[in-house]
Protein backbone atom coordinates (compact mmCIF):
# COMPACT_ATOMS: atom_id res chain seq x y z
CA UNK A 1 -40.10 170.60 18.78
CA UNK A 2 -37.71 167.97 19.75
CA UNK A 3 -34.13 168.59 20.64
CA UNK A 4 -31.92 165.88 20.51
CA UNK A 5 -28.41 167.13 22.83
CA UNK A 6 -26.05 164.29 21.43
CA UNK A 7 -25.33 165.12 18.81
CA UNK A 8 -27.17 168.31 18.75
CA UNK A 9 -29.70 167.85 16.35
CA UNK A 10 -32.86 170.11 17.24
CA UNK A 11 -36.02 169.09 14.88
CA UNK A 12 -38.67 171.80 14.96
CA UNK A 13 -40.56 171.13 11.69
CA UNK A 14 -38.78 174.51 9.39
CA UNK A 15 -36.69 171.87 7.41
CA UNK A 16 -37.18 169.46 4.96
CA UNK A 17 -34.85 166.98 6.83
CA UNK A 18 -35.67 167.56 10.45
CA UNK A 19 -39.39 166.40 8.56
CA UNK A 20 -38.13 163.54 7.17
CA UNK A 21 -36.14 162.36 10.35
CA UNK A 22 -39.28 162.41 11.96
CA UNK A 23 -41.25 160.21 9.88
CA UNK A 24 -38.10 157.84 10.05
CA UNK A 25 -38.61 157.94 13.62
CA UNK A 26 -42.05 157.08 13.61
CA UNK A 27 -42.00 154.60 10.87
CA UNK A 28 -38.68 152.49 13.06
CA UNK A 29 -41.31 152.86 15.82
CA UNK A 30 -44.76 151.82 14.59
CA UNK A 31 -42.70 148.19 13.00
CA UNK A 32 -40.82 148.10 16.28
CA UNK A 33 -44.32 148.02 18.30
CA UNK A 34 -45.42 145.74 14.93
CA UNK A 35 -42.69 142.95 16.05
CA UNK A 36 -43.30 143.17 19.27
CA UNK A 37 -46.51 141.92 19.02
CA UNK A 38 -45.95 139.07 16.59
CA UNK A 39 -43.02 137.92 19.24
CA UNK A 40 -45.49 138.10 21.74
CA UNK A 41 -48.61 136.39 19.71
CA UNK A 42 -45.59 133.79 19.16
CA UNK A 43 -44.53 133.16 22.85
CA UNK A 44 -48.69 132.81 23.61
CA UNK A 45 -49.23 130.44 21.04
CA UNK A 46 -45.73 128.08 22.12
CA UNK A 47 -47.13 128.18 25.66
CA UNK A 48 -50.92 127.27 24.55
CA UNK A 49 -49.33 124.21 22.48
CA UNK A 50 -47.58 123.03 25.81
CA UNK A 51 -50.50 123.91 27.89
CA UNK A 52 -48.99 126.34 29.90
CA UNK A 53 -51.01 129.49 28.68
CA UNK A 54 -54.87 129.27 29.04
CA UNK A 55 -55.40 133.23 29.08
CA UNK A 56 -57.01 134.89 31.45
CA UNK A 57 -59.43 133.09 34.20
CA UNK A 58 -63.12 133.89 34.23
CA UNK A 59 -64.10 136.65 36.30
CA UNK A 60 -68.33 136.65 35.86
CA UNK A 61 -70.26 133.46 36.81
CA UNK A 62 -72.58 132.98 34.40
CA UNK A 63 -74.73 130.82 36.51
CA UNK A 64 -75.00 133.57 39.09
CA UNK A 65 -76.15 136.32 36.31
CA UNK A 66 -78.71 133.92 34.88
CA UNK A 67 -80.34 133.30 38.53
CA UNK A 68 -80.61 136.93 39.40
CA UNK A 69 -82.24 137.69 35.59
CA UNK A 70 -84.57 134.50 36.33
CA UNK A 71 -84.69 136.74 40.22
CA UNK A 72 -86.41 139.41 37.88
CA UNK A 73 -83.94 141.93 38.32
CA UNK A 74 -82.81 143.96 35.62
CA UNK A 75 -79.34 144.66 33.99
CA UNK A 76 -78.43 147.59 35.61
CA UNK A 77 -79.36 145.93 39.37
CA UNK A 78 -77.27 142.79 38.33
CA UNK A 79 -74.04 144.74 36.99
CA UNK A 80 -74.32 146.49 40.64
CA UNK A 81 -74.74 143.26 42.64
CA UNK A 82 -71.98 141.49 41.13
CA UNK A 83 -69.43 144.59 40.59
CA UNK A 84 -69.78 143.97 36.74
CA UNK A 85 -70.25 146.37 33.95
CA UNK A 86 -73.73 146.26 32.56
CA UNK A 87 -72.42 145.31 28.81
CA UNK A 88 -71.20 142.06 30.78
CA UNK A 89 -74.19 141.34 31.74
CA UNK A 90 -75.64 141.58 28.31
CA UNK A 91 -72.78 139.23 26.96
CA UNK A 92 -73.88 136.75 29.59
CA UNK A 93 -77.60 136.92 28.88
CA UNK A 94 -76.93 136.79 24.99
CA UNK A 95 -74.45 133.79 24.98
């Protein structure tokens, strides 16, 4: 139930309109969150075209994964020894 105090509107899903209302709601929200995004897919690709914006920096060194598999160590003991996930490692090893 949602109770709105100003004006007082309370919306507890008995009434055709308090149902509608609600889908109003969520339908202002979803293209709200919709926008946002494109504004913000906008703003990364403006920066990109000035060079500004190069996402994020590299975390795994895929040198350092490919010696310890070449070590003979498995997945598991690499993700460990580097503070990795062990999908990472995978993604490494595949590319």
């Amino acid at each position: 139930m949602l109770h709105i105090h100003d004006p007082a509107i309370t919306f507890d899903g008995t009434d055709f309109m308090s149902e509608v209302l609600l889908t109003i709601f969520g339908l202002v929200g979803s293209a709200e969150k919709f926008f946002s995004k494109a504004r913000q897919r906008r703003g990364i690709e403006a920066a990109r075209l000035k060079g500004v914006y190069k996402g994020r920096p590299a975390t795994i060194d895929p040198a350092r994964v490919r010696e310890l598999r070449d070590q003979g160590l498995g997945a598991t003991q690499i993700a460990r020894s580097l503070k990795i996930g062990r999908a990472s490692v995978y993604r490494v090893l595949a590319a």
